[in-house]
PDB file of N, CA and C in Angstrom:
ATOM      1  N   UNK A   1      -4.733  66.314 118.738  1.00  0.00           N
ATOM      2  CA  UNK A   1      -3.831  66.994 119.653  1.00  0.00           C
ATOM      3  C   UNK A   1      -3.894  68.497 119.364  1.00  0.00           C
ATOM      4  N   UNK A   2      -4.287  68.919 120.301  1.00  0.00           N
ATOM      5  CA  UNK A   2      -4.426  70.697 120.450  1.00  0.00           C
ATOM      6  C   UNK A   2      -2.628  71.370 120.895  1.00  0.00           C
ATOM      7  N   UNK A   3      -2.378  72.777 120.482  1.00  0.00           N
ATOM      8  CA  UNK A   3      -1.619  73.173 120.597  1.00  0.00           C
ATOM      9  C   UNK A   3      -0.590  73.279 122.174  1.00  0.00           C
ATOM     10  N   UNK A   4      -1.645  73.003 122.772  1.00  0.00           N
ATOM     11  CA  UNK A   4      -1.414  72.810 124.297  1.00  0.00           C
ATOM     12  C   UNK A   4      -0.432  71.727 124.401  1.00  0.00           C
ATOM     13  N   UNK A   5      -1.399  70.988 123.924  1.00  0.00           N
ATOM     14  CA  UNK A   5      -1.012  69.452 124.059  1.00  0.00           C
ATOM     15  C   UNK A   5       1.322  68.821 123.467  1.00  0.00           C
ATOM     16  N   UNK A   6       1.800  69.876 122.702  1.00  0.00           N
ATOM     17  CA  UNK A   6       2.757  69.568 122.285  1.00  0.00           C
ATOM     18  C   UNK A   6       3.808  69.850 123.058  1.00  0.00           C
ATOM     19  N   UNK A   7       4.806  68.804 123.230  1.00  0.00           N
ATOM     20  CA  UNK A   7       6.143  69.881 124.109  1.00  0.00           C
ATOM     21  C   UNK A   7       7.529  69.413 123.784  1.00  0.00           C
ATOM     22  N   UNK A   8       8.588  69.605 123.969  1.00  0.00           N
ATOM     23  CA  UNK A   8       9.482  69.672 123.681  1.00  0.00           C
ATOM     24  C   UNK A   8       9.843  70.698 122.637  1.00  0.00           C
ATOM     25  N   UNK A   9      10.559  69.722 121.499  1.00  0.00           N
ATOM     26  CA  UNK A   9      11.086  70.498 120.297  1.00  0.00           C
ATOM     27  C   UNK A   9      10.062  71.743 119.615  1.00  0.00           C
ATOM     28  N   UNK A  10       9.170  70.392 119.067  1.00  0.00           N
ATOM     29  CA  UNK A  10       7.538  70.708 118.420  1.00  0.00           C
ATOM     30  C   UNK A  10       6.795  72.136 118.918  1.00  0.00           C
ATOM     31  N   UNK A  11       6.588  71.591 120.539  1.00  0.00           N
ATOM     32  CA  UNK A  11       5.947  73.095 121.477  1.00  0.00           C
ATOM     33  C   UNK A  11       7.065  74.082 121.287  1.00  0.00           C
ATOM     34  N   UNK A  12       7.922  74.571 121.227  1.00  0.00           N
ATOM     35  CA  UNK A  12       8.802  75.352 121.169  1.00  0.00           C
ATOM     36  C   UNK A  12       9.007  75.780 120.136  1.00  0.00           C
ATOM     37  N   UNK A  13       9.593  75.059 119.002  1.00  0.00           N
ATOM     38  CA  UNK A  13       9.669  75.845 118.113  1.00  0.00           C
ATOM     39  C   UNK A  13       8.569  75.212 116.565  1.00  0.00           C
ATOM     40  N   UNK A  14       7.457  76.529 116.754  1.00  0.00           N
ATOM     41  CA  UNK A  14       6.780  76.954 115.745  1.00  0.00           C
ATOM     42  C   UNK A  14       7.349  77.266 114.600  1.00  0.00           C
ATOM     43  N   UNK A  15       7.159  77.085 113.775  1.00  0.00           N
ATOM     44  CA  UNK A  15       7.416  77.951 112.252  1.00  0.00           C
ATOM     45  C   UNK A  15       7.913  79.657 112.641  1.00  0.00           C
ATOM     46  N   UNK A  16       7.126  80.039 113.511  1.00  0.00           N
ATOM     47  CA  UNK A  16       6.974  81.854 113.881  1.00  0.00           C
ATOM     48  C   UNK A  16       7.736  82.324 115.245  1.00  0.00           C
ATOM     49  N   UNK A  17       8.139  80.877 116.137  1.00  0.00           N
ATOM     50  CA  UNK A  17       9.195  80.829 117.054  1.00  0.00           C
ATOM     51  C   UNK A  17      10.271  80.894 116.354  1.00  0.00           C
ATOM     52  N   UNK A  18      10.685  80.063 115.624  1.00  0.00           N
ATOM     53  CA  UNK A  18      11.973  79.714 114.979  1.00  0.00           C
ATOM     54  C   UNK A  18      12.199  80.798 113.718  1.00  0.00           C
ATOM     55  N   UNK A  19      11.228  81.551 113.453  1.00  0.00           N
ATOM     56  CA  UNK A  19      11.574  82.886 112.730  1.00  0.00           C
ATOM     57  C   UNK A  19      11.968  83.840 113.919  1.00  0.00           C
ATOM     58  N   UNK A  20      11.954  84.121 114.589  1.00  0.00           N
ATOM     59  CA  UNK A  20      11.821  85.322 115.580  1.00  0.00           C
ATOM     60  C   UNK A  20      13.048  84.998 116.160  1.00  0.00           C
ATOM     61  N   UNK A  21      13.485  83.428 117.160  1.00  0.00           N
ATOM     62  CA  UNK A  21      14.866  83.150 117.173  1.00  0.00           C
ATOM     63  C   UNK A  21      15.780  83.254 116.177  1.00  0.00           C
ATOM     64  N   UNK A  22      15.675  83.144 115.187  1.00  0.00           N
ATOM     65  CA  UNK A  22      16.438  83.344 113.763  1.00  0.00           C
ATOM     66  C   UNK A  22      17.418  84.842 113.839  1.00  0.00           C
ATOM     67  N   UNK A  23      16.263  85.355 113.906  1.00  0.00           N
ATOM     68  CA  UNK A  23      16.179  87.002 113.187  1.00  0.00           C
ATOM     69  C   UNK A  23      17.265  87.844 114.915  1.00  0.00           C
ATOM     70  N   UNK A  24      16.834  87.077 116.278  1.00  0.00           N
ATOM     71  CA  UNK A  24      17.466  87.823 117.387  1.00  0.00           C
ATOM     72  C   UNK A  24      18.964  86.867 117.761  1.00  0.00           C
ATOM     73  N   UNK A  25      19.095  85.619 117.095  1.00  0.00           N
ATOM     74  CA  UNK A  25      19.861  85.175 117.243  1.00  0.00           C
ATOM     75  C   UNK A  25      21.278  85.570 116.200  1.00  0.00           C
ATOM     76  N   UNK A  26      20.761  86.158 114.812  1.00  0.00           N
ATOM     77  CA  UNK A  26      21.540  86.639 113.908  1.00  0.00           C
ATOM     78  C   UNK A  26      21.918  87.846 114.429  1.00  0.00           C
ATOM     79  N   UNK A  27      21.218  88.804 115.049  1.00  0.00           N
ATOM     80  CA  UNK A  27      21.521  90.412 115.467  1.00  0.00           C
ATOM     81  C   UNK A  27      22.049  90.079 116.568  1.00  0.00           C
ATOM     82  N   UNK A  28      22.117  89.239 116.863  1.00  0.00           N
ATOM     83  CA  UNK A  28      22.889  89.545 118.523  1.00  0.00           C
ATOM     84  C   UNK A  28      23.323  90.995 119.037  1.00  0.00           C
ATOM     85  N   UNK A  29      23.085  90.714 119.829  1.00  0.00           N
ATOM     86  CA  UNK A  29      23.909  92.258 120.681  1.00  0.00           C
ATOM     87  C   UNK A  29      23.036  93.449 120.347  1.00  0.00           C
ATOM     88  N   UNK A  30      22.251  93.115 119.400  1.00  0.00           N
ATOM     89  CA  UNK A  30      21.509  94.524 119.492  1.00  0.00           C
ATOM     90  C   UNK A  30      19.920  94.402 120.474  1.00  0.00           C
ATOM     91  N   UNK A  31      19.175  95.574 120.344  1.00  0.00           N
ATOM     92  CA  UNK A  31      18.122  95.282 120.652  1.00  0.00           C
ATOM     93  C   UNK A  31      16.792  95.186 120.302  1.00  0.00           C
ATOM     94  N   UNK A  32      15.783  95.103 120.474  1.00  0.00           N
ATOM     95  CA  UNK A  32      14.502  95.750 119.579  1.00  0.00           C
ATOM     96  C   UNK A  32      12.932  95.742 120.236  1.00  0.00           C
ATOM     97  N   UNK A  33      12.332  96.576 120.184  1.00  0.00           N
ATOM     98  CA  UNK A  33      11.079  96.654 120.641  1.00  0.00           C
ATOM     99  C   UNK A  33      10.348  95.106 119.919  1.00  0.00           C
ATOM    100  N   UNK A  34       9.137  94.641 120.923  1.00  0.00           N
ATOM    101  CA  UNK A  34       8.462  93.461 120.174  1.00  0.00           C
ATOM    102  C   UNK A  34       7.896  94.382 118.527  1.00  0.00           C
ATOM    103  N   UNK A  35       7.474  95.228 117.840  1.00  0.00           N
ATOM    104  CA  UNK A  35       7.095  95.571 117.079  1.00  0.00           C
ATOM    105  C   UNK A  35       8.250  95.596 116.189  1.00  0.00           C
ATOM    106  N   UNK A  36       9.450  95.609 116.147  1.00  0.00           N
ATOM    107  CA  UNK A  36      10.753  95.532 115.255  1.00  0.00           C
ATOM    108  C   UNK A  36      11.238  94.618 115.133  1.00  0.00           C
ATOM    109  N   UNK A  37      11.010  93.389 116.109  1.00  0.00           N
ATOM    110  CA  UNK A  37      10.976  92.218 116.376  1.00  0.00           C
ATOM    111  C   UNK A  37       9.994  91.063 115.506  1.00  0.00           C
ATOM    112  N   UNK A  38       8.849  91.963 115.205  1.00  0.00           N
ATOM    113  CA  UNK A  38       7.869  90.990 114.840  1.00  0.00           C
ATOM    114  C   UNK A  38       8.027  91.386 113.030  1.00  0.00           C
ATOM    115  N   UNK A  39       8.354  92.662 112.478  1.00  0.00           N
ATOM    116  CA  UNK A  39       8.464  93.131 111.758  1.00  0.00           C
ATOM    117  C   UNK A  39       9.886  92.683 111.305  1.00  0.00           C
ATOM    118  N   UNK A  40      11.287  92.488 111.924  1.00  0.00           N
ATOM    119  CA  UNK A  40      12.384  91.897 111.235  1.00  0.00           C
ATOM    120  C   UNK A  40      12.206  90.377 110.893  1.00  0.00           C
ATOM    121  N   UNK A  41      11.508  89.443 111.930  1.00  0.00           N
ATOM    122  CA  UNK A  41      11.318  88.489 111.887  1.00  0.00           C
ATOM    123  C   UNK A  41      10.354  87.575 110.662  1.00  0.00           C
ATOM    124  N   UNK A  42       9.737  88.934 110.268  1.00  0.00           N
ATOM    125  CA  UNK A  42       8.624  88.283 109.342  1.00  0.00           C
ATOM    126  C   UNK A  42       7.669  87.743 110.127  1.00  0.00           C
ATOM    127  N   UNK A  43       7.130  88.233 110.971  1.00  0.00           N
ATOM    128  CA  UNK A  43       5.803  87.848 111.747  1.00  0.00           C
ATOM    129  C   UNK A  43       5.214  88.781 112.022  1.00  0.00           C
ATOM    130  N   UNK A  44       3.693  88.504 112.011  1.00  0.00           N
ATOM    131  CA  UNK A  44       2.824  89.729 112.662  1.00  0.00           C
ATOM    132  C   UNK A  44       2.673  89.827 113.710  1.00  0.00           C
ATOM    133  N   UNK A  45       2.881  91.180 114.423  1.00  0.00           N
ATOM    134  CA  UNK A  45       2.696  91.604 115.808  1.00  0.00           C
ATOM    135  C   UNK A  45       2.199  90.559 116.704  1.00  0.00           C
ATOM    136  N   UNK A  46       0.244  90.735 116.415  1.00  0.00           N
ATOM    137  CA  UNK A  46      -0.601  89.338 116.965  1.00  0.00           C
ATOM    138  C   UNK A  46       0.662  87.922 117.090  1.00  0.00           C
ATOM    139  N   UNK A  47       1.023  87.513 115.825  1.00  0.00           N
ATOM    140  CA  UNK A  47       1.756  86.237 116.454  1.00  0.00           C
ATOM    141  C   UNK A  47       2.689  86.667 117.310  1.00  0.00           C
ATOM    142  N   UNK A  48       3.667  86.965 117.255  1.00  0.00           N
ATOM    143  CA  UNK A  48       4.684  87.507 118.110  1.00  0.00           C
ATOM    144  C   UNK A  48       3.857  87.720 119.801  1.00  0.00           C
ATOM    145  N   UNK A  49       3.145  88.354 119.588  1.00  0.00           N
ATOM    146  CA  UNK A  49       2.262  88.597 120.977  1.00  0.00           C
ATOM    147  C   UNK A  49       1.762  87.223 121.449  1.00  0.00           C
ATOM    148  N   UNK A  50       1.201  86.521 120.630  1.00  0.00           N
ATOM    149  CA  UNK A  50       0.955  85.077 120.636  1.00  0.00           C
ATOM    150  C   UNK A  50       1.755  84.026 121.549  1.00  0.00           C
ATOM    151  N   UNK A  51       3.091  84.015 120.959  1.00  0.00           N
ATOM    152  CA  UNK A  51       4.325  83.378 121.368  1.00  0.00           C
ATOM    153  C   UNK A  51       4.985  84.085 122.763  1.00  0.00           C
ATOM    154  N   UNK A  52       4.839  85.431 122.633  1.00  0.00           N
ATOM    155  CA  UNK A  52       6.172  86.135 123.715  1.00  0.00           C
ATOM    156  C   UNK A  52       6.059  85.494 125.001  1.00  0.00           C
ATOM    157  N   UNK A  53       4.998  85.289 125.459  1.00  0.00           N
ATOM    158  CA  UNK A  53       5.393  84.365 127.191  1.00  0.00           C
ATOM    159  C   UNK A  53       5.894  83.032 127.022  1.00  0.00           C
ATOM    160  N   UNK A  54       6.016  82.402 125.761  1.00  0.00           N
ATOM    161  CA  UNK A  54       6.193  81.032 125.998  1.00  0.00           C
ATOM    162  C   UNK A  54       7.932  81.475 125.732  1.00  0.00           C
ATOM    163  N   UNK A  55       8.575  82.398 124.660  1.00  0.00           N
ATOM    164  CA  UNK A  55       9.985  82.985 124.519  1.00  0.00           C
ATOM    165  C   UNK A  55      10.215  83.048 126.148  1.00  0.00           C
ATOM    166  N   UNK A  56       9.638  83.919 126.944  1.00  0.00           N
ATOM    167  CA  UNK A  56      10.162  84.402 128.333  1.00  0.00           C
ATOM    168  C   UNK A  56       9.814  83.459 129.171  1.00  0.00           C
ATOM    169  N   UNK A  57       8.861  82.529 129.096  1.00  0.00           N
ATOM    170  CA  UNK A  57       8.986  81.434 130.012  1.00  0.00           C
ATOM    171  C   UNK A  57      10.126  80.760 130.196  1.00  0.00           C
ATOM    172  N   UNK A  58      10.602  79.997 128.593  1.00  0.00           N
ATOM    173  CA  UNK A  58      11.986  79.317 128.273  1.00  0.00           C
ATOM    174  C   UNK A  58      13.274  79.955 128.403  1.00  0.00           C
ATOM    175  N   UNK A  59      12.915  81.552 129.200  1.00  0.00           N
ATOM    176  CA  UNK A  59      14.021  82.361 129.197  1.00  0.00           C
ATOM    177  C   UNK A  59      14.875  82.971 127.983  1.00  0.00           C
ATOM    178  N   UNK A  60      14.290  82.920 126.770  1.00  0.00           N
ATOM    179  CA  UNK A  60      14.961  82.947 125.045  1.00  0.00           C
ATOM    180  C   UNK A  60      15.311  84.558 124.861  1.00  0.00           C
ATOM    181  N   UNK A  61      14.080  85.419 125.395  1.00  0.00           N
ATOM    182  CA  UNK A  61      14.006  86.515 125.403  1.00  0.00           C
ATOM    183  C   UNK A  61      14.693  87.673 127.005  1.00  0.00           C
ATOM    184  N   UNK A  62      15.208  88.584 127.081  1.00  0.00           N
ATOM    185  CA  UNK A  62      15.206  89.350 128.099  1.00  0.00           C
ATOM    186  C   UNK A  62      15.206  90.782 127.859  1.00  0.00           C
ATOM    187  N   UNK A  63      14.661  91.830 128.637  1.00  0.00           N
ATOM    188  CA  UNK A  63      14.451  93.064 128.540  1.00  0.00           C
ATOM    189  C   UNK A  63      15.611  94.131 129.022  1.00  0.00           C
ATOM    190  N   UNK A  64      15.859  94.759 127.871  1.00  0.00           N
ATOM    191  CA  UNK A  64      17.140  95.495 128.345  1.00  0.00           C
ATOM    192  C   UNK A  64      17.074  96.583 128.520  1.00  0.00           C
ATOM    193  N   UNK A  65      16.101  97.498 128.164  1.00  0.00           N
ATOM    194  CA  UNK A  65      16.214  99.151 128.678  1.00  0.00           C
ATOM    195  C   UNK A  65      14.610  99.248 128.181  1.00  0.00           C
ATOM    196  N   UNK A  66      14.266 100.566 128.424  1.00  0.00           N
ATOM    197  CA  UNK A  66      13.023 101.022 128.393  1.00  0.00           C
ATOM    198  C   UNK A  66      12.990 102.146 127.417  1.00  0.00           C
ATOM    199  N   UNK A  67      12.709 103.031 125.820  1.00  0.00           N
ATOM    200  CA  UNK A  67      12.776 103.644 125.549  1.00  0.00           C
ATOM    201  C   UNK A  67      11.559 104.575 125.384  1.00  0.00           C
ATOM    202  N   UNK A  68      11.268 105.919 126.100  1.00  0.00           N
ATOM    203  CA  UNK A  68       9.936 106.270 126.331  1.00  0.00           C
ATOM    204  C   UNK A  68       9.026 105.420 126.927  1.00  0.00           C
ATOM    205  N   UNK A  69       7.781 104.935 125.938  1.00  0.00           N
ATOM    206  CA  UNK A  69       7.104 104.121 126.080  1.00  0.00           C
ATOM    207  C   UNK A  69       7.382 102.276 125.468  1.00  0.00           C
ATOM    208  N   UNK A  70       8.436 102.481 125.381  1.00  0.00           N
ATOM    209  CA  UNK A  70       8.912 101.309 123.962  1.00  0.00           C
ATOM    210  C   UNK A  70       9.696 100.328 125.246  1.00  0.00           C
ATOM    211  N   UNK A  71       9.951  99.095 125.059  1.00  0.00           N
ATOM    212  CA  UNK A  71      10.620  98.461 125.874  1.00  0.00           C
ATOM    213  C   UNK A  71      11.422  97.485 125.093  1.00  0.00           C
ATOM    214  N   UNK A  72      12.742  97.396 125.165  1.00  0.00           N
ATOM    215  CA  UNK A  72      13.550  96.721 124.579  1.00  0.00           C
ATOM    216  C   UNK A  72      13.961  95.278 125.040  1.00  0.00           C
ATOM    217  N   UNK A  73      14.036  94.458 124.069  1.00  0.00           N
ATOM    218  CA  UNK A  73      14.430  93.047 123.863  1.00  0.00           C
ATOM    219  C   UNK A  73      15.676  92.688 123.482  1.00  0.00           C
ATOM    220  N   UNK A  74      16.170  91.594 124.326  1.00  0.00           N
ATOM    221  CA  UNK A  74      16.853  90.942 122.866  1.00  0.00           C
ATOM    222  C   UNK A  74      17.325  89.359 123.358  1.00  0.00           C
ATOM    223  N   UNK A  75      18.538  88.454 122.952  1.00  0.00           N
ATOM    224  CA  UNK A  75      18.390  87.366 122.967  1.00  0.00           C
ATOM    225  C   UNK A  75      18.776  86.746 124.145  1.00  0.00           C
ATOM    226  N   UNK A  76      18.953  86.210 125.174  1.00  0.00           N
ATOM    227  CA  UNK A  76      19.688  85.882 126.369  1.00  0.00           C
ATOM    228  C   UNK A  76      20.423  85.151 126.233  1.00  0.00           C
ATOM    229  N   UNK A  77      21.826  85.403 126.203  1.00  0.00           N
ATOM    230  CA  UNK A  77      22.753  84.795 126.179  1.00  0.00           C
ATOM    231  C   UNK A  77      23.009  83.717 127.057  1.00  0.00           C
ATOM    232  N   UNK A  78      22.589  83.767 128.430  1.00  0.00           N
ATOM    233  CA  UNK A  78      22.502  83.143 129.533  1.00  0.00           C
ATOM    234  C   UNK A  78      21.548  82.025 129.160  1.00  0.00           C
ATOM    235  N   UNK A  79      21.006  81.874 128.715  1.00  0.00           N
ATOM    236  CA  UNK A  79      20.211  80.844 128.713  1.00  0.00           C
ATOM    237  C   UNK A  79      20.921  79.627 128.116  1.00  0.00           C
ATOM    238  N   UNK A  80      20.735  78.192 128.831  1.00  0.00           N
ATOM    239  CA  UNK A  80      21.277  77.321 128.278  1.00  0.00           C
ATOM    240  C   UNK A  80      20.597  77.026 126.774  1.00  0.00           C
ATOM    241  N   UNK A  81      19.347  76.950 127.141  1.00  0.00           N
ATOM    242  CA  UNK A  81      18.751  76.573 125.454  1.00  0.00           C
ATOM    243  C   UNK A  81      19.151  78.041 124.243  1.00  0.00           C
ATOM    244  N   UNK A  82      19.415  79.079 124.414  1.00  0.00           N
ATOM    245  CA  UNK A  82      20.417  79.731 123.955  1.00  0.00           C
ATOM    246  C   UNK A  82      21.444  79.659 123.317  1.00  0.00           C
ATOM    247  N   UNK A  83      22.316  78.723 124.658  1.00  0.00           N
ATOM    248  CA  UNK A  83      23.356  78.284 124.217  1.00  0.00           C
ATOM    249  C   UNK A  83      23.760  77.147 123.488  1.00  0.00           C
ATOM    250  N   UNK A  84      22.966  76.639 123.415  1.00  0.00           N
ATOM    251  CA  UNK A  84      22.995  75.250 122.611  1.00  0.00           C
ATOM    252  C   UNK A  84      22.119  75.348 121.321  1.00  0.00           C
ATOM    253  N   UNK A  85      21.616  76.787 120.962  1.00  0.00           N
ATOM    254  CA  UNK A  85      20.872  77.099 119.480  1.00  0.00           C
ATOM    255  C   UNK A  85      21.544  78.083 118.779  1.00  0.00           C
ATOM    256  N   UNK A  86      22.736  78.416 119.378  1.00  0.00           N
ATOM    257  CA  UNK A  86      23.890  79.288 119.282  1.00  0.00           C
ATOM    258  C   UNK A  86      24.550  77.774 118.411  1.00  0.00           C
ATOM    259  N   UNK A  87      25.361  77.305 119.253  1.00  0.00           N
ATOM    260  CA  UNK A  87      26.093  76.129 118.390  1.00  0.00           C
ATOM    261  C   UNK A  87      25.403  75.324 117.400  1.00  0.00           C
ATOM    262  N   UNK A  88      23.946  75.061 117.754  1.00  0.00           N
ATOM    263  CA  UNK A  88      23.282  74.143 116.562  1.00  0.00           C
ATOM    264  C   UNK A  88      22.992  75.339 115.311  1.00  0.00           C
ATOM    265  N   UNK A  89      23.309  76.817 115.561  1.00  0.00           N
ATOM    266  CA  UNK A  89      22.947  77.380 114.019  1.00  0.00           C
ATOM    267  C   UNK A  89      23.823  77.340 113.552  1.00  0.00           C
ATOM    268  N   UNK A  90      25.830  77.326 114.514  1.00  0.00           N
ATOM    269  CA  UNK A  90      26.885  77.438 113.351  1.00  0.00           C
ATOM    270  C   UNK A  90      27.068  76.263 113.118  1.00  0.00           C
ATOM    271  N   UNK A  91      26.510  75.214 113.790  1.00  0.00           N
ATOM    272  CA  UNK A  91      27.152  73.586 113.060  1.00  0.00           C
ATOM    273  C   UNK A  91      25.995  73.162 111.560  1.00  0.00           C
ATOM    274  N   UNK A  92      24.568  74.047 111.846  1.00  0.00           N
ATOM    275  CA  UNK A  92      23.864  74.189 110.621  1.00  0.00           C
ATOM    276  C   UNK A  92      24.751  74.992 109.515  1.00  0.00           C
ATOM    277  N   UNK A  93      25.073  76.071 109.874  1.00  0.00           N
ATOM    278  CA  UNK A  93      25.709  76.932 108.695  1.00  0.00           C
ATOM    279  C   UNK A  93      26.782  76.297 108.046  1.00  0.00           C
ATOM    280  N   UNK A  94      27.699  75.658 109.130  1.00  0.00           N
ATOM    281  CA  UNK A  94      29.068  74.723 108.631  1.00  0.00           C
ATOM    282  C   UNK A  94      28.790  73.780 107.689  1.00  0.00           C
ATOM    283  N   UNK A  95      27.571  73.326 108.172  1.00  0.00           N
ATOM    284  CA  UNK A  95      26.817  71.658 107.384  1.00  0.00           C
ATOM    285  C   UNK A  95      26.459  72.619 105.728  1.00  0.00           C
ATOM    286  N   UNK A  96      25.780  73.936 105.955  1.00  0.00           N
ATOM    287  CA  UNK A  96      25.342  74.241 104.958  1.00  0.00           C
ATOM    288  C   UNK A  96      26.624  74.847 103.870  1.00  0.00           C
ATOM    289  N   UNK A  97      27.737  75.120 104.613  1.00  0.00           N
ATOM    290  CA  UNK A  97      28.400  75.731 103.590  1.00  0.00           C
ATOM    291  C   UNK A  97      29.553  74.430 103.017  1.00  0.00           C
ATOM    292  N   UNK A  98      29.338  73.070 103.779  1.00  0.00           N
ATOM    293  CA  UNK A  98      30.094  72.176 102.978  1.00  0.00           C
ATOM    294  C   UNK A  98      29.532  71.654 101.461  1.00  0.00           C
ATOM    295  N   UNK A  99      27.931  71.787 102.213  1.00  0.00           N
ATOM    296  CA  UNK A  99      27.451  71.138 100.843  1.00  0.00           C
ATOM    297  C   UNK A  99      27.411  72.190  99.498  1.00  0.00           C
ATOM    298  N   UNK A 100      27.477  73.137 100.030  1.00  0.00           N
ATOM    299  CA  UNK A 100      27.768  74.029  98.721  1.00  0.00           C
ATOM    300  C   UNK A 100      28.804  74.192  98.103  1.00  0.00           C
ATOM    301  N   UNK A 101      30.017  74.107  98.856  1.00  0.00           N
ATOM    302  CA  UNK A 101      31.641  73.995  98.804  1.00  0.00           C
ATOM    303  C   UNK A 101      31.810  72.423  97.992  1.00  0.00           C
ATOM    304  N   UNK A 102      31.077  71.281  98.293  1.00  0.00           N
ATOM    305  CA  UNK A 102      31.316  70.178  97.448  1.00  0.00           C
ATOM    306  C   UNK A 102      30.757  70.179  96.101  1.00  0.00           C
ATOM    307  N   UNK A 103      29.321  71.029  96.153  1.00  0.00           N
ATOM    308  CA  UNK A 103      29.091  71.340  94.861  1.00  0.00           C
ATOM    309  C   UNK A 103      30.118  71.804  93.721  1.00  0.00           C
ATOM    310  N   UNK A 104      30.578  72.464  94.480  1.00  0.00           N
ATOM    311  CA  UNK A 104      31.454  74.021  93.917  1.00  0.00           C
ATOM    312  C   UNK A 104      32.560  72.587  93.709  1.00  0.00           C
ATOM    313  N   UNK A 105      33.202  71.522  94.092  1.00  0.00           N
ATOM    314  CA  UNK A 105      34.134  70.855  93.998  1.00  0.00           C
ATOM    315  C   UNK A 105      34.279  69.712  92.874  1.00  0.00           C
ATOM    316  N   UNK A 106      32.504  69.154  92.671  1.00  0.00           N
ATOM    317  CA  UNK A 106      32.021  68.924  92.019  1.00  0.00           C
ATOM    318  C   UNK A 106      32.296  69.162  90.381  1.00  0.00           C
ATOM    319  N   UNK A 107      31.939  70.165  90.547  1.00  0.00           N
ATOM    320  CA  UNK A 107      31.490  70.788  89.279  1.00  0.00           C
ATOM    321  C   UNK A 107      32.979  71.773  88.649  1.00  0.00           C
ATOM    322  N   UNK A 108      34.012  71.237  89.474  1.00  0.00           N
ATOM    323  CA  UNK A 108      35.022  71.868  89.378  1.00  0.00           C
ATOM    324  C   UNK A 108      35.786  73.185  89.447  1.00  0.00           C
ATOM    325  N   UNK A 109      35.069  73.781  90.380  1.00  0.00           N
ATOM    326  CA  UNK A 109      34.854  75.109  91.053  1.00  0.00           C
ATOM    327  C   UNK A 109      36.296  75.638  91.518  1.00  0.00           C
ATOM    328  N   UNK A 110      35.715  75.008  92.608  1.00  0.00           N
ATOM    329  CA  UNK A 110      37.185  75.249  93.776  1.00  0.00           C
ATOM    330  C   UNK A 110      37.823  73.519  94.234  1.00  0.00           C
ATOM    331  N   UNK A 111      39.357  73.671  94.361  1.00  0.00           N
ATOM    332  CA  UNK A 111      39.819  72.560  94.686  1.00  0.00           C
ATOM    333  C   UNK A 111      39.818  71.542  96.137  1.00  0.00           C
ATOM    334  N   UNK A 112      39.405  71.976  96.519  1.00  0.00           N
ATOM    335  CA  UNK A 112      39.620  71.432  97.990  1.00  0.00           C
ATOM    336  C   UNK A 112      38.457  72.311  98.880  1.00  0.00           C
ATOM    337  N   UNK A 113      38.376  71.115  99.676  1.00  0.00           N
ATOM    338  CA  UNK A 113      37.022  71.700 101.098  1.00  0.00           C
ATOM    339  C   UNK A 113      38.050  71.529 102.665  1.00  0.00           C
ATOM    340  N   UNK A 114      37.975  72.283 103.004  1.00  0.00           N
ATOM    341  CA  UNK A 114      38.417  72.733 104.129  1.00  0.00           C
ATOM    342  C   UNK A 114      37.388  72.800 105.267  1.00  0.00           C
ATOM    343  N   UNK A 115      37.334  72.257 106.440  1.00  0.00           N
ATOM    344  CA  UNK A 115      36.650  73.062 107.545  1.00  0.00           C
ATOM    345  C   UNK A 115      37.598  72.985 108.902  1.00  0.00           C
ATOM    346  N   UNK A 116      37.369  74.542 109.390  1.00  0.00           N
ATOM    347  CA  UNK A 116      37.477  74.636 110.598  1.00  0.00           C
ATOM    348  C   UNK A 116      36.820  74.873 111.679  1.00  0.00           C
ATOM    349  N   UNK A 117      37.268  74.694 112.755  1.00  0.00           N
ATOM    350  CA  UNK A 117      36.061  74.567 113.665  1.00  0.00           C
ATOM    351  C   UNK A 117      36.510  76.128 114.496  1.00  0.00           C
ATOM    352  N   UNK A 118      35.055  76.424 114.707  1.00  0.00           N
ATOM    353  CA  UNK A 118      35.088  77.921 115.228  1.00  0.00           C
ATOM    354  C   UNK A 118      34.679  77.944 116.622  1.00  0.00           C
ATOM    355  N   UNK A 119      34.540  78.562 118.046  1.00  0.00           N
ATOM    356  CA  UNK A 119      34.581  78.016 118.768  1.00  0.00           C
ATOM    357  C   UNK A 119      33.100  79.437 118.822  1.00  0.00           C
ATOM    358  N   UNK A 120      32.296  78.165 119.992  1.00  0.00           N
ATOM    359  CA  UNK A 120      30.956  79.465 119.839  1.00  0.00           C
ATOM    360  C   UNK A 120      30.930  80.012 121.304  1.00  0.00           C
TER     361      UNK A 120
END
């Protein structure tokens, strides 16, 4: 099976997709040229260039102003798959900060685990 060949989850998110969503999904609200983009993300330009139509196909990416020659990015809020990788990173982070919080409970840290739910 060639790269073509994959779709859903798999086709979507790469190792170098899911860095790049990472990195624009944490900054929210700001913006960034693909070169600040590929450079916060931990990817090289080439990949980033690699990926960017399949980001703007799925709608992940949108262009927000033009600086000089530079053209700005950032995450689309609008997008349903957006919106539903919005909630699956804080129900990851929640998942991740119980198991550290039980450690910590464990080992006799802190007394009690608490969660609340945050609304995204």
């Amino acid at each position: 099976m060639n790269k073509e060949d994959v779709s859903g989850l798999a086709g979507l998110f790469s190792g170098s997709i899911a860095n790049i969503l990472d990195f624009l999904l944490i900054h929210k609200g700001f913006d960034y040229s693909k070169t600040e983009i590929a450079e916060n993300a931990g990817v090289g330009y080439k990949t980033l260039f690699d990926n960017w139509d399949k980001l703007k196909r799925y709608g992940l990416v949108k262009e927000t102003r033009t600086i000089g020659r530079a053209t700005l990015y950032t995450i689309n809020h609008d997008s349903p798959i957006v919106k539903a990788l919005k909630k699956s990173q804080h129900e990851i982070m929640f998942y991740d900060a119980e198991i550290v919080a039980q450690e910590q409970v464990e080992k006799g840290i802190v007394l009690e685990l608490n969660r609340e739910k945050v609304k995204v």
